[in-house]
PDB file of N, CA and C in Angstrom:
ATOM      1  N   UNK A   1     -35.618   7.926 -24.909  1.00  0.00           N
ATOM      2  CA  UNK A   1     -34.684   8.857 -24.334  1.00  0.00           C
ATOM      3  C   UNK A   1     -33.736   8.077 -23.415  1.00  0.00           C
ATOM      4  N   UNK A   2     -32.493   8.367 -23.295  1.00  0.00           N
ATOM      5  CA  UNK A   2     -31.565   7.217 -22.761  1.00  0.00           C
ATOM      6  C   UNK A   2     -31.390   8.279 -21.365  1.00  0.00           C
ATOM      7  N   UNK A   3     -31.732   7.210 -20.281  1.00  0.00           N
ATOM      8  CA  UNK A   3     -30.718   7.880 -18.781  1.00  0.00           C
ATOM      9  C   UNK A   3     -29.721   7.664 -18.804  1.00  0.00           C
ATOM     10  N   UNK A   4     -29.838   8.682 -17.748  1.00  0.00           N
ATOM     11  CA  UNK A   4     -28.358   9.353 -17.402  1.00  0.00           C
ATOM     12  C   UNK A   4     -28.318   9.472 -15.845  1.00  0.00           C
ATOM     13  N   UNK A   5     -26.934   9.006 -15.647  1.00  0.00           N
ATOM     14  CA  UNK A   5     -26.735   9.211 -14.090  1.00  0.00           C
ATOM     15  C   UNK A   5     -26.228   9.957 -13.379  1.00  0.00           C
ATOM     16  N   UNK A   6     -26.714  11.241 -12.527  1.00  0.00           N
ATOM     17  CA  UNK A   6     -25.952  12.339 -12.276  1.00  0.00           C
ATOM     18  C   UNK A   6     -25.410  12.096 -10.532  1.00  0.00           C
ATOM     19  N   UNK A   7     -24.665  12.875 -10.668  1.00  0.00           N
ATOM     20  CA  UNK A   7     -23.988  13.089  -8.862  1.00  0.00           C
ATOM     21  C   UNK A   7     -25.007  13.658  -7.851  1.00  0.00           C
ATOM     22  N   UNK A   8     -25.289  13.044  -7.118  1.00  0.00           N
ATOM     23  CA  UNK A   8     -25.720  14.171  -5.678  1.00  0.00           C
ATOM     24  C   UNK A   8     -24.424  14.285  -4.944  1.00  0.00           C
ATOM     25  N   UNK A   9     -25.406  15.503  -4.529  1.00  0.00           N
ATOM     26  CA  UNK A   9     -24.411  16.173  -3.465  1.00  0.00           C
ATOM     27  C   UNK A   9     -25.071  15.693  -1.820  1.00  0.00           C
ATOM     28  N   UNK A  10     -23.989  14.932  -1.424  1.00  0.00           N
ATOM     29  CA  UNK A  10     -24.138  14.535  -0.023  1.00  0.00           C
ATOM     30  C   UNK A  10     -24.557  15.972   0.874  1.00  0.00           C
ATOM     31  N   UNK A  11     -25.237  15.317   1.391  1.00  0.00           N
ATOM     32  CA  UNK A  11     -25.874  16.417   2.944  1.00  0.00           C
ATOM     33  C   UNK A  11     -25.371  16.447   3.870  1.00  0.00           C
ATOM     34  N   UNK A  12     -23.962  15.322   4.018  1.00  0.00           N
ATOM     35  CA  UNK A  12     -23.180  15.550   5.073  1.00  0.00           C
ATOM     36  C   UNK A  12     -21.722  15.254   4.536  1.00  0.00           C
ATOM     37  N   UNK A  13     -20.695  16.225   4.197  1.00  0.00           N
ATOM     38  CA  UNK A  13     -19.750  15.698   3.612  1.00  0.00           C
ATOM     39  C   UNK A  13     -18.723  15.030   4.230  1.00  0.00           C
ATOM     40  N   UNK A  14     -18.372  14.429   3.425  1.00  0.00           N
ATOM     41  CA  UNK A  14     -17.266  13.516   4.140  1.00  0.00           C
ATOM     42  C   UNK A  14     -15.550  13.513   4.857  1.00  0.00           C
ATOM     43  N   UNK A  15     -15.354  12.907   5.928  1.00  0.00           N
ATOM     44  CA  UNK A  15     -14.210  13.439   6.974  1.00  0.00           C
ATOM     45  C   UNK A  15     -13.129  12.140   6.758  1.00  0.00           C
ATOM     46  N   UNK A  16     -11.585  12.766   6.679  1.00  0.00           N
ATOM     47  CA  UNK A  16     -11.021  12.060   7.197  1.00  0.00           C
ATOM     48  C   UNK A  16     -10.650  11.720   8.472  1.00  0.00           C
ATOM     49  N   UNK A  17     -11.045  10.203   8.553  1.00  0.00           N
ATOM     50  CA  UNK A  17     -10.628   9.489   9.904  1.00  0.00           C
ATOM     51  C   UNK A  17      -9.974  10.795  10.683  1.00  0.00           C
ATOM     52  N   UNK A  18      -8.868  11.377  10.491  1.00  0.00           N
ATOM     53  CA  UNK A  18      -7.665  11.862  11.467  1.00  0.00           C
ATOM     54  C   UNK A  18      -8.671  12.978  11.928  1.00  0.00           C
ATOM     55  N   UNK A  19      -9.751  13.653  11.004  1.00  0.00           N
ATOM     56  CA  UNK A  19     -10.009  15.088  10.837  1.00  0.00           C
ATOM     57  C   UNK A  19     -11.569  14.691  11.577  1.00  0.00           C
ATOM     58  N   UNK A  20     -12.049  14.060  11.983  1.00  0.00           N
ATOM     59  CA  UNK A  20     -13.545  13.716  12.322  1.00  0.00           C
ATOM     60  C   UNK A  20     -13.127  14.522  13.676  1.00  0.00           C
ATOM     61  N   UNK A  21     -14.935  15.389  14.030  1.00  0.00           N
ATOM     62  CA  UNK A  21     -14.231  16.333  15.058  1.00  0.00           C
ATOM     63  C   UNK A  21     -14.499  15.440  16.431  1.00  0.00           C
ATOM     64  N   UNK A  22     -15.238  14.363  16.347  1.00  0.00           N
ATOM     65  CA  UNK A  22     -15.308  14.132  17.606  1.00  0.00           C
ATOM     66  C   UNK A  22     -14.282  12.795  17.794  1.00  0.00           C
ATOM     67  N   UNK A  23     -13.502  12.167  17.132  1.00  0.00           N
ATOM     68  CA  UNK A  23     -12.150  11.647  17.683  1.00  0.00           C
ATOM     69  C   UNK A  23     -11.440  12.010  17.839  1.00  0.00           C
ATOM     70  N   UNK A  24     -10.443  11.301  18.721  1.00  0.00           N
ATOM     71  CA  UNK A  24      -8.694  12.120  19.162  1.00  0.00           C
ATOM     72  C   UNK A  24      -7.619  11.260  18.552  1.00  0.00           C
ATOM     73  N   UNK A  25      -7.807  11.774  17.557  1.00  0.00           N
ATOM     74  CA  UNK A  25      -6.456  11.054  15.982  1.00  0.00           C
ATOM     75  C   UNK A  25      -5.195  11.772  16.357  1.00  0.00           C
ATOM     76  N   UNK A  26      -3.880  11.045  16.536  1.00  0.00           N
ATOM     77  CA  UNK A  26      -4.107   9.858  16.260  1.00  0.00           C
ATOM     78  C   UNK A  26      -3.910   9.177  17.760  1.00  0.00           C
ATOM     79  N   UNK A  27      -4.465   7.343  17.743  1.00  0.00           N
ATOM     80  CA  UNK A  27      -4.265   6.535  19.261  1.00  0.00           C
ATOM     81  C   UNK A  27      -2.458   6.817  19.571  1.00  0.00           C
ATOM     82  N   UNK A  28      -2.594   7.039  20.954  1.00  0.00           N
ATOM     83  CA  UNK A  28      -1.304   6.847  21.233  1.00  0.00           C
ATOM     84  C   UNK A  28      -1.182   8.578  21.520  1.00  0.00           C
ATOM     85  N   UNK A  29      -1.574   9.322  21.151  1.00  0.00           N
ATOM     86  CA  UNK A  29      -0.879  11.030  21.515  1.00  0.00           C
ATOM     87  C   UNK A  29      -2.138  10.829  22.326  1.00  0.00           C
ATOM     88  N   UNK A  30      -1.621  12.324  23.011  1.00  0.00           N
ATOM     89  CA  UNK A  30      -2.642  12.983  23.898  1.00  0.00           C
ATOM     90  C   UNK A  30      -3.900  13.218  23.124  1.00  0.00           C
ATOM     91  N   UNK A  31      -4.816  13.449  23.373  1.00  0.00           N
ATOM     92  CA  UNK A  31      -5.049  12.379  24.822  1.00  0.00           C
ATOM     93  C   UNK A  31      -5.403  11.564  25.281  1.00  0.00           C
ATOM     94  N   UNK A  32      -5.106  10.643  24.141  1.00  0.00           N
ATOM     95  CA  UNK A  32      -4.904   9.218  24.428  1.00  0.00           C
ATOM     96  C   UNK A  32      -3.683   8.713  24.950  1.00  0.00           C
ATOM     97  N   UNK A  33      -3.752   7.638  25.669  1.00  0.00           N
ATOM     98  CA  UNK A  33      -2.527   7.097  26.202  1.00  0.00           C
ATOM     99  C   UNK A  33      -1.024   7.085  25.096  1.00  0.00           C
ATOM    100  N   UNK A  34      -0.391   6.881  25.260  1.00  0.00           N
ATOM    101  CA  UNK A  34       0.762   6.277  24.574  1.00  0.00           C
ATOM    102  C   UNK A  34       0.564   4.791  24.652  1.00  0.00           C
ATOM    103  N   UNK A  35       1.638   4.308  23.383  1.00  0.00           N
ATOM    104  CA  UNK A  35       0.955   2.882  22.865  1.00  0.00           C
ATOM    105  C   UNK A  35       2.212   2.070  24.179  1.00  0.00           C
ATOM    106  N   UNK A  36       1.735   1.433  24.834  1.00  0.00           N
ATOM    107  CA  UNK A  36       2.764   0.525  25.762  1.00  0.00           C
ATOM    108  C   UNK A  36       2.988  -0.540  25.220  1.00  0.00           C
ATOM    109  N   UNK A  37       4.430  -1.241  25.159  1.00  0.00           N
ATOM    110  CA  UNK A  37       4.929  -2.423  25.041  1.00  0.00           C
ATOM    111  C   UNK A  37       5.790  -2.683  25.743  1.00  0.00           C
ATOM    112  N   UNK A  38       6.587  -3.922  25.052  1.00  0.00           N
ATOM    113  CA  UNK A  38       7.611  -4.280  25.862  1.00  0.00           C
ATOM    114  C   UNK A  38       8.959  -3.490  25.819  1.00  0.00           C
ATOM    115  N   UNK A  39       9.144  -2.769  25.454  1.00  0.00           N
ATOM    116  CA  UNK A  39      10.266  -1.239  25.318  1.00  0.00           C
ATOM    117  C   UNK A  39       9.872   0.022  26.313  1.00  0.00           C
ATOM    118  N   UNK A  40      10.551   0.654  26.822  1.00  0.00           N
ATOM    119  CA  UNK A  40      10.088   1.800  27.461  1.00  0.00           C
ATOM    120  C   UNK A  40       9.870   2.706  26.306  1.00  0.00           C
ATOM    121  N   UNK A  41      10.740   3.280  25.807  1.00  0.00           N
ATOM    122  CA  UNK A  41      10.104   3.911  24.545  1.00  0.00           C
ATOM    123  C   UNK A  41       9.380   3.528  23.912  1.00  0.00           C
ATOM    124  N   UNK A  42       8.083   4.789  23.576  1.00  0.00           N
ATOM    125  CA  UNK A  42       6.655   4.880  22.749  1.00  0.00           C
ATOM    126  C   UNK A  42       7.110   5.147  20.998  1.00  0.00           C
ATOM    127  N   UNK A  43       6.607   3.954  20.410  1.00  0.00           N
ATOM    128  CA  UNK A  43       6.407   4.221  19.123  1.00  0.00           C
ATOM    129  C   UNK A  43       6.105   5.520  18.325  1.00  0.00           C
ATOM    130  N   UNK A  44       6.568   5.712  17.217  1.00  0.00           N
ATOM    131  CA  UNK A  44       6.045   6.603  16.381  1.00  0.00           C
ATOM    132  C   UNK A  44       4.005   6.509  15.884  1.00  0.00           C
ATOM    133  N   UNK A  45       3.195   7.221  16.659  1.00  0.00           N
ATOM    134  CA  UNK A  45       2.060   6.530  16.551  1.00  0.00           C
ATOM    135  C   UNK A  45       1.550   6.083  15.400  1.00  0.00           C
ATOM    136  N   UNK A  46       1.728   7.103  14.047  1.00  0.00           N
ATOM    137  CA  UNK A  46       1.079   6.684  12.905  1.00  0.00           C
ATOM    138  C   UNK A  46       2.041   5.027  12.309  1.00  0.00           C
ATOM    139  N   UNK A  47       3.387   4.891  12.793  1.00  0.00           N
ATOM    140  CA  UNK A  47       3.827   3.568  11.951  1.00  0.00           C
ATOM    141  C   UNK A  47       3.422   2.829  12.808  1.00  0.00           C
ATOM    142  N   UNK A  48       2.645   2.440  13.458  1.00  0.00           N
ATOM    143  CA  UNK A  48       2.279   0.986  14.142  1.00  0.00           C
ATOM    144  C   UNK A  48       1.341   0.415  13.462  1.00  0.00           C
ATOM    145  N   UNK A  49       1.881  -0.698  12.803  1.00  0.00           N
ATOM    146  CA  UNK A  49       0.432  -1.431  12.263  1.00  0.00           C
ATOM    147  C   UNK A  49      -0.766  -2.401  13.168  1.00  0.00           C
ATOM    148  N   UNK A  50      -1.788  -1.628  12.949  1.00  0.00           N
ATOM    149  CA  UNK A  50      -3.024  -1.994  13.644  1.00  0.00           C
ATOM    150  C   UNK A  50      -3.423  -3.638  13.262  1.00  0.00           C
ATOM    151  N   UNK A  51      -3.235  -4.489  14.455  1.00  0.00           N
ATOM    152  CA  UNK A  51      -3.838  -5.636  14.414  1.00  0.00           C
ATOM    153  C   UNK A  51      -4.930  -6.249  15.097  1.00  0.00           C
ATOM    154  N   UNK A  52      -5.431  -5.414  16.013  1.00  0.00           N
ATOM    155  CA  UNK A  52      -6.333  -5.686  16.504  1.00  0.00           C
ATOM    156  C   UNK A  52      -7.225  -4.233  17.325  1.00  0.00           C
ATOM    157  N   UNK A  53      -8.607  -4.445  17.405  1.00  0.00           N
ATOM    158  CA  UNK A  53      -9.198  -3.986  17.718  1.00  0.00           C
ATOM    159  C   UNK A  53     -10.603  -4.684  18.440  1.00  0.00           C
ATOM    160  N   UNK A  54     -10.546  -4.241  20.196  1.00  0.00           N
ATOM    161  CA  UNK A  54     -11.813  -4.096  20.395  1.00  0.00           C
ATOM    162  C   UNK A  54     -12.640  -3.282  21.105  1.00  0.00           C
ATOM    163  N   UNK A  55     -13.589  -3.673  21.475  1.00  0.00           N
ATOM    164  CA  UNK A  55     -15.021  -2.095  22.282  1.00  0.00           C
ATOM    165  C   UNK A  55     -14.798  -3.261  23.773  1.00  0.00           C
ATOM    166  N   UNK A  56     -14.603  -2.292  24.543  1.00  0.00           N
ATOM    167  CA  UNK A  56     -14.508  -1.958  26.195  1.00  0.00           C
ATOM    168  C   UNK A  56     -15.809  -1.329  26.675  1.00  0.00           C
ATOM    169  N   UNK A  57     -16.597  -1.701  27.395  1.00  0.00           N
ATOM    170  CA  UNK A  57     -18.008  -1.198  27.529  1.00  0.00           C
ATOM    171  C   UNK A  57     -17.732  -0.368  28.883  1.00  0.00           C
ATOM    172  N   UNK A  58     -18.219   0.327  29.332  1.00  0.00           N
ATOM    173  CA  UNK A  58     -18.112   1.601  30.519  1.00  0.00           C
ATOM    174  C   UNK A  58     -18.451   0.379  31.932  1.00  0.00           C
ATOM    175  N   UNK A  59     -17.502   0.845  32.610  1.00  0.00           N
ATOM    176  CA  UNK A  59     -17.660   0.794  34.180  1.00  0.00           C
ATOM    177  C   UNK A  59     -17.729   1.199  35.778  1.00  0.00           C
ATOM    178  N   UNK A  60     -17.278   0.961  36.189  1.00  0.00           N
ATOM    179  CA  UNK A  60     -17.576   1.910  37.411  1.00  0.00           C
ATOM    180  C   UNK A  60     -16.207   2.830  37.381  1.00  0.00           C
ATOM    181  N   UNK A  61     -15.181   2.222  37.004  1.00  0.00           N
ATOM    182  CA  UNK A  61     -13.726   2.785  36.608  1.00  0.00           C
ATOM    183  C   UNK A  61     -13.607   3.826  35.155  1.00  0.00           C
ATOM    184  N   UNK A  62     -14.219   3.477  34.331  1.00  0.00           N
ATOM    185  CA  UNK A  62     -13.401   4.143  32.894  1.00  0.00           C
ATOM    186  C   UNK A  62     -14.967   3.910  32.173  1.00  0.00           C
ATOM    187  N   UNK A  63     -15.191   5.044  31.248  1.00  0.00           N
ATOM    188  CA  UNK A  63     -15.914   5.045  30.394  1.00  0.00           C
ATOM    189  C   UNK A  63     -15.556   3.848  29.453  1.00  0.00           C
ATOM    190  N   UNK A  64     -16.633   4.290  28.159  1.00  0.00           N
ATOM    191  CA  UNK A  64     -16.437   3.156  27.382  1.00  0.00           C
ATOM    192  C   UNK A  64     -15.657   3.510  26.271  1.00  0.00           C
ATOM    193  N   UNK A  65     -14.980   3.189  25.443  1.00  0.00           N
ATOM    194  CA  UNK A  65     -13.194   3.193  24.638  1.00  0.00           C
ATOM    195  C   UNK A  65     -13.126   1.934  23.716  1.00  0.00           C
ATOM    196  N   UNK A  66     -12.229   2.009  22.852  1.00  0.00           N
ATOM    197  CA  UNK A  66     -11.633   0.898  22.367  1.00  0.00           C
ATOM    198  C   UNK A  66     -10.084   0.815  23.099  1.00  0.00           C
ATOM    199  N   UNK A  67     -10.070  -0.633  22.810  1.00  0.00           N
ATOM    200  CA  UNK A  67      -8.737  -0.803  22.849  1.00  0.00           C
ATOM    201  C   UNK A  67      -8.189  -1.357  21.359  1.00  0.00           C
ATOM    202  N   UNK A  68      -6.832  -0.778  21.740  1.00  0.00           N
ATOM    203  CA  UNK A  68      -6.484  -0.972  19.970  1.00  0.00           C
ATOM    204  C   UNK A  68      -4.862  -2.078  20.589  1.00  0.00           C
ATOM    205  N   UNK A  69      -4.525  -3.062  19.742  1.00  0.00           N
ATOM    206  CA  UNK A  69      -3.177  -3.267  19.361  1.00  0.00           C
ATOM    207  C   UNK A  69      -2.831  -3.143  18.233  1.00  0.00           C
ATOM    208  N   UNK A  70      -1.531  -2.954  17.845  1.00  0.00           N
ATOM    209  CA  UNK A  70      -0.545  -3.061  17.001  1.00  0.00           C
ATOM    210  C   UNK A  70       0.652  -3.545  16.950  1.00  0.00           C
ATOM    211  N   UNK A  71       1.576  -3.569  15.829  1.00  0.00           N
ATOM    212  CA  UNK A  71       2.830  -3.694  15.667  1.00  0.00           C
ATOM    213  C   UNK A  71       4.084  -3.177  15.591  1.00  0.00           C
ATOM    214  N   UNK A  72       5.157  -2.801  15.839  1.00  0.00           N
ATOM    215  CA  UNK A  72       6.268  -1.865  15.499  1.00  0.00           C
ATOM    216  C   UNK A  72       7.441  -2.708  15.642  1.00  0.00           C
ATOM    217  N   UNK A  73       8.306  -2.563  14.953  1.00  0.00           N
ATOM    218  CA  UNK A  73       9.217  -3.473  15.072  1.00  0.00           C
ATOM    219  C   UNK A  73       9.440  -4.783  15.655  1.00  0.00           C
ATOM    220  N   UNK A  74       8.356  -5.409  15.097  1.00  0.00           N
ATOM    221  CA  UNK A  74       8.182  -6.649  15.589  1.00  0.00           C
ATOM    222  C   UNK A  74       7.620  -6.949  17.228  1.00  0.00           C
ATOM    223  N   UNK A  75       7.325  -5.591  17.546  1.00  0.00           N
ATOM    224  CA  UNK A  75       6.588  -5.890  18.958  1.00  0.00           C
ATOM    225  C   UNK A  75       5.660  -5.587  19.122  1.00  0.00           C
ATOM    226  N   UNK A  76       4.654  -6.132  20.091  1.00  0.00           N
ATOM    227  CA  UNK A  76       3.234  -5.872  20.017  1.00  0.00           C
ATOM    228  C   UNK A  76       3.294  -4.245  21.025  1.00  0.00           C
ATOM    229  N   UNK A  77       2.113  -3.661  20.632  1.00  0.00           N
ATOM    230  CA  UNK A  77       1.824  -2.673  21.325  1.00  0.00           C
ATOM    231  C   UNK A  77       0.290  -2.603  21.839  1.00  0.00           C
ATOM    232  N   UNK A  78      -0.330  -1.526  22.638  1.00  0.00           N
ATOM    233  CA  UNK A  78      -1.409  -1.606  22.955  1.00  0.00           C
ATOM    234  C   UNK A  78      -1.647  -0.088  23.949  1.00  0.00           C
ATOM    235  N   UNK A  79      -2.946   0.323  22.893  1.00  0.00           N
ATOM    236  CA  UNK A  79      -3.464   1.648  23.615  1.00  0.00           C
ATOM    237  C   UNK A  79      -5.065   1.908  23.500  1.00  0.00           C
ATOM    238  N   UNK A  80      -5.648   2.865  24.112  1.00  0.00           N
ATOM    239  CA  UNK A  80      -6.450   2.930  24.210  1.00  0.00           C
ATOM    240  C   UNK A  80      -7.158   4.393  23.302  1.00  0.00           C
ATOM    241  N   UNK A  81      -8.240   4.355  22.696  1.00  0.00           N
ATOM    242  CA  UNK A  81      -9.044   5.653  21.685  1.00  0.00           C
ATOM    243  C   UNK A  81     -10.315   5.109  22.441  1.00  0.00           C
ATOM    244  N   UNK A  82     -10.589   6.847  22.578  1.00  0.00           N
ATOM    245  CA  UNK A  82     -12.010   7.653  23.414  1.00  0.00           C
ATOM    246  C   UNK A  82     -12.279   8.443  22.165  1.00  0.00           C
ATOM    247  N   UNK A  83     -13.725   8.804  22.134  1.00  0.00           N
ATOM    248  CA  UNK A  83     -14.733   9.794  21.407  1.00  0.00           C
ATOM    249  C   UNK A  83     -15.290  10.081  22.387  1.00  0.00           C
ATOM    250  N   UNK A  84     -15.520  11.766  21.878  1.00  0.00           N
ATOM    251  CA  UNK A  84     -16.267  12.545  22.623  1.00  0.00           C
ATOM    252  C   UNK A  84     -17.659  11.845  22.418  1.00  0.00           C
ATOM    253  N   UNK A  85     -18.676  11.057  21.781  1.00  0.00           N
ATOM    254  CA  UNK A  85     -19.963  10.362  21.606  1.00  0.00           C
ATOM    255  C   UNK A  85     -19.550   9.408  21.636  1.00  0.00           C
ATOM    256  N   UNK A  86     -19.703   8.426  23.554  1.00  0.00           N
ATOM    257  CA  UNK A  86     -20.126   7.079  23.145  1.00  0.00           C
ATOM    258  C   UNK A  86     -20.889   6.310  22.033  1.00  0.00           C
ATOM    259  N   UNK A  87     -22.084   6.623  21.754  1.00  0.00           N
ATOM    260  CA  UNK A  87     -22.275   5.896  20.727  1.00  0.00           C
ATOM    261  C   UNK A  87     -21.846   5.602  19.464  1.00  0.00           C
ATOM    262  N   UNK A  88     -20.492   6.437  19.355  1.00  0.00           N
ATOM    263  CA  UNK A  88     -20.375   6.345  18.240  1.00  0.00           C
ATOM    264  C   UNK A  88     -19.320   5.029  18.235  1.00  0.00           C
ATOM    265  N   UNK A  89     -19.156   4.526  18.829  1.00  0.00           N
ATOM    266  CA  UNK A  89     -17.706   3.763  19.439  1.00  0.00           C
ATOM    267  C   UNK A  89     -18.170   2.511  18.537  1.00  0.00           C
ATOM    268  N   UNK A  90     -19.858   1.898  18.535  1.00  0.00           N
ATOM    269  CA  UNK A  90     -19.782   0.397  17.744  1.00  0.00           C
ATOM    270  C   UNK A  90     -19.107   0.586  16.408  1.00  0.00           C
ATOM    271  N   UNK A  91     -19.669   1.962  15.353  1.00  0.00           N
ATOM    272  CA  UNK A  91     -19.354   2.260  14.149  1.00  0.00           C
ATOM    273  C   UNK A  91     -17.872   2.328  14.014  1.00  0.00           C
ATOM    274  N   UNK A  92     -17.326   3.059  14.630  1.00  0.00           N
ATOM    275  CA  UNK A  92     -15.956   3.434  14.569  1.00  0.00           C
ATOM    276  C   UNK A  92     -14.925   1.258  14.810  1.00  0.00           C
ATOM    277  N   UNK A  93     -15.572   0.843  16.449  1.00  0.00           N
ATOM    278  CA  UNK A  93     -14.967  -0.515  16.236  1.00  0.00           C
ATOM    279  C   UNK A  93     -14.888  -1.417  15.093  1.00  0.00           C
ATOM    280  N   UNK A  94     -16.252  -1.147  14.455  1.00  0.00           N
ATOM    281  CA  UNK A  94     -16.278  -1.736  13.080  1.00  0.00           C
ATOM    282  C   UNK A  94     -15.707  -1.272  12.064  1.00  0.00           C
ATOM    283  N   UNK A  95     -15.162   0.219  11.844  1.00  0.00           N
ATOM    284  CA  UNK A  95     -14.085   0.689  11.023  1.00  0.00           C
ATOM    285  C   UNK A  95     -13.309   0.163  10.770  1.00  0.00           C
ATOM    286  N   UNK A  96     -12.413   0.660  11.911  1.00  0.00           N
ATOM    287  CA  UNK A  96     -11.054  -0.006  12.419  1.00  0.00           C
ATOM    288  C   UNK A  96     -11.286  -1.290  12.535  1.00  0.00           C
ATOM    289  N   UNK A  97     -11.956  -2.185  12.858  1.00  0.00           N
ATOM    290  CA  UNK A  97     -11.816  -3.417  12.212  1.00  0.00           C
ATOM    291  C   UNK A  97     -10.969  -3.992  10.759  1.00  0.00           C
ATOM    292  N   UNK A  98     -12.107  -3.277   9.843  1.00  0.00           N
ATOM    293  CA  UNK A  98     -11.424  -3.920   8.516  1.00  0.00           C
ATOM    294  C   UNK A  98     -10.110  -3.256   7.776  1.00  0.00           C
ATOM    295  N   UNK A  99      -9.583  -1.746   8.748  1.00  0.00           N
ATOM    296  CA  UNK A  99      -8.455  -1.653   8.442  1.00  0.00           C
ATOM    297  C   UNK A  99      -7.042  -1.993   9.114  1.00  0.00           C
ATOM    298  N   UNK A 100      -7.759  -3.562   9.760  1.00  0.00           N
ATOM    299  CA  UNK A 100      -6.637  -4.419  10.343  1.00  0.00           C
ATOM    300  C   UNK A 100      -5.445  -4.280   9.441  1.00  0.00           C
ATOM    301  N   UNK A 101      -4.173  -4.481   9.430  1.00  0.00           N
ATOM    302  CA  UNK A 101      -3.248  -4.677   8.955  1.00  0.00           C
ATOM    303  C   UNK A 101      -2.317  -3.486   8.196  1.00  0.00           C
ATOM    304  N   UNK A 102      -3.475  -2.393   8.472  1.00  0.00           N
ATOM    305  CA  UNK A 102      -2.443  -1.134   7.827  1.00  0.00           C
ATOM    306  C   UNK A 102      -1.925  -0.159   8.926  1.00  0.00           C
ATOM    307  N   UNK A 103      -1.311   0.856   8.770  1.00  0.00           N
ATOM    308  CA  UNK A 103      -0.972   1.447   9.817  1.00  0.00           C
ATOM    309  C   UNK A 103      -1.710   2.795  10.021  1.00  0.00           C
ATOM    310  N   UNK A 104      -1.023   3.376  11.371  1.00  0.00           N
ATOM    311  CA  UNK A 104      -2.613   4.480  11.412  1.00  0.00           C
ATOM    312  C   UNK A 104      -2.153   5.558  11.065  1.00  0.00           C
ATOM    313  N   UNK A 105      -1.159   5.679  10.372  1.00  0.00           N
ATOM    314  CA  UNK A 105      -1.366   7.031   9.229  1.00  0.00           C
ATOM    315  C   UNK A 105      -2.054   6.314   8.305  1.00  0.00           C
ATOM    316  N   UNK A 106      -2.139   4.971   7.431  1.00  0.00           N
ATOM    317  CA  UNK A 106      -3.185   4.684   6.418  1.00  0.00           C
ATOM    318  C   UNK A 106      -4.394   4.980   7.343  1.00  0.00           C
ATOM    319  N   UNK A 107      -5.070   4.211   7.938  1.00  0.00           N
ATOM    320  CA  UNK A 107      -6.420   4.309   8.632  1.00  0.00           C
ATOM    321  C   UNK A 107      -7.285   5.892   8.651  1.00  0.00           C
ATOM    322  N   UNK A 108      -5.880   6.684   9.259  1.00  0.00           N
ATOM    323  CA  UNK A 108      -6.547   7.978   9.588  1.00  0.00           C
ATOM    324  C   UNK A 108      -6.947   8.747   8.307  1.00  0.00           C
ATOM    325  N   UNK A 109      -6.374   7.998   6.810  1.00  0.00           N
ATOM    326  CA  UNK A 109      -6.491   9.157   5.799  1.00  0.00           C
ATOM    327  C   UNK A 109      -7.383   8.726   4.962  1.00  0.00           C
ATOM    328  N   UNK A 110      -8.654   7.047   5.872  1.00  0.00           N
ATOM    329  CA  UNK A 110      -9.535   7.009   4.739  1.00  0.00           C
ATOM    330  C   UNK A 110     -11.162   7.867   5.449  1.00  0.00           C
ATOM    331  N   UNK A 111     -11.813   8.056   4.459  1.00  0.00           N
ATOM    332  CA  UNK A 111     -12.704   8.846   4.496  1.00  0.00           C
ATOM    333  C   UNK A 111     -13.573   7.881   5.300  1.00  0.00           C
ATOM    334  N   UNK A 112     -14.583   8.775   6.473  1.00  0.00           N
ATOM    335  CA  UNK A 112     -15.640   8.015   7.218  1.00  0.00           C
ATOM    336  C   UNK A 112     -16.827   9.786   6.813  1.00  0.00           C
ATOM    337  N   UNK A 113     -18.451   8.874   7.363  1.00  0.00           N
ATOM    338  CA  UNK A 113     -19.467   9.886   7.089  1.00  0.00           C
ATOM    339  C   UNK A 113     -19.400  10.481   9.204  1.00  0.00           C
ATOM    340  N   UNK A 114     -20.190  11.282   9.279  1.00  0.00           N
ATOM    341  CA  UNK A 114     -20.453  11.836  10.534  1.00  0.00           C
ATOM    342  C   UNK A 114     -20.334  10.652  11.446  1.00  0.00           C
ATOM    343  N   UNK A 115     -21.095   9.379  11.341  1.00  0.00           N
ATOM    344  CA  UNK A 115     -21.277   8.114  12.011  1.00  0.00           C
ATOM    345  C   UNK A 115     -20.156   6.991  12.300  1.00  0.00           C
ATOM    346  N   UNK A 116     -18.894   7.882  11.370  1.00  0.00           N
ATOM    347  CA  UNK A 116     -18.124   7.286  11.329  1.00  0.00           C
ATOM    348  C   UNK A 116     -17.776   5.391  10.513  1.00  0.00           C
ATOM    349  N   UNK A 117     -18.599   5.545   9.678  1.00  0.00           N
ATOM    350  CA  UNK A 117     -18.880   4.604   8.671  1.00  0.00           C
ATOM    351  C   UNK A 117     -17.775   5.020   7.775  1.00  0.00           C
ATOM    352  N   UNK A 118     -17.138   4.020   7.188  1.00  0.00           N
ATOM    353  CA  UNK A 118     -16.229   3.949   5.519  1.00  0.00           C
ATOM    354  C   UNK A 118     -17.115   4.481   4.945  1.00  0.00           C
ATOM    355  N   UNK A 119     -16.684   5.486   3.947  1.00  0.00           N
ATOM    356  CA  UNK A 119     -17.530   5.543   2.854  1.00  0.00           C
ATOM    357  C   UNK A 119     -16.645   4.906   1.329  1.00  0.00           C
TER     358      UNK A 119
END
């Protein structure tokens, strides 16, 4: 008798980045900072391409956050993304990690699980 490979149905279905309820998509709007550079005017948030990302651990000043940079017309930018669940902040840094180089309308429209993992 030959197998066959059928679909499960996930037990937790899957969110886009922008749509996950416990981030504040996208960096740069309320209520997250606006992205600062060397311009007084704030970028369009989704065209900044994301080049860097890292995890900021909590202090006596500011919880714990990423900080994100990017690009926009050839200038660097830099802002800060909070979740309502610290812990979720390593998963998510490691997201946004490997979608270095795209911008965060791409980022926000790929699919993550509850944990905020790529799927």
């Amino acid at each position: 008798m030959p197998r066959t490979k059928q679909t499960v149905a996930r037990k937790h279905p899957l969110h886009r980045l922008r749509e996950h309820p416990k981030v504040y998509w996208p960096p740069g709007a309320e209520p997250n900072p606006p992205w600062a550079g060397p311009s007084p005017e704030f970028p369009e948030p989704g065209m900044v391409v994301l080049t860097g990302v890292e995890l900021v651990q909590a202090n006596a000043h500011a919880r714990a956050h990423l900080t994100l940079s990017g690009t926009h017309g050839g200038n660097l930018y830099r802002t800060t993304l909070t979740v309502d669940d610290p812990a979720l902040l390593a998963n998510l840094c490691v997201t946004l990690g490997k979608c270095v180089g795209e911008t965060i309308a791409e980022v926000g429209s790929h699919e993550v699980d509850l944990s905020l993992r790529l799927a």
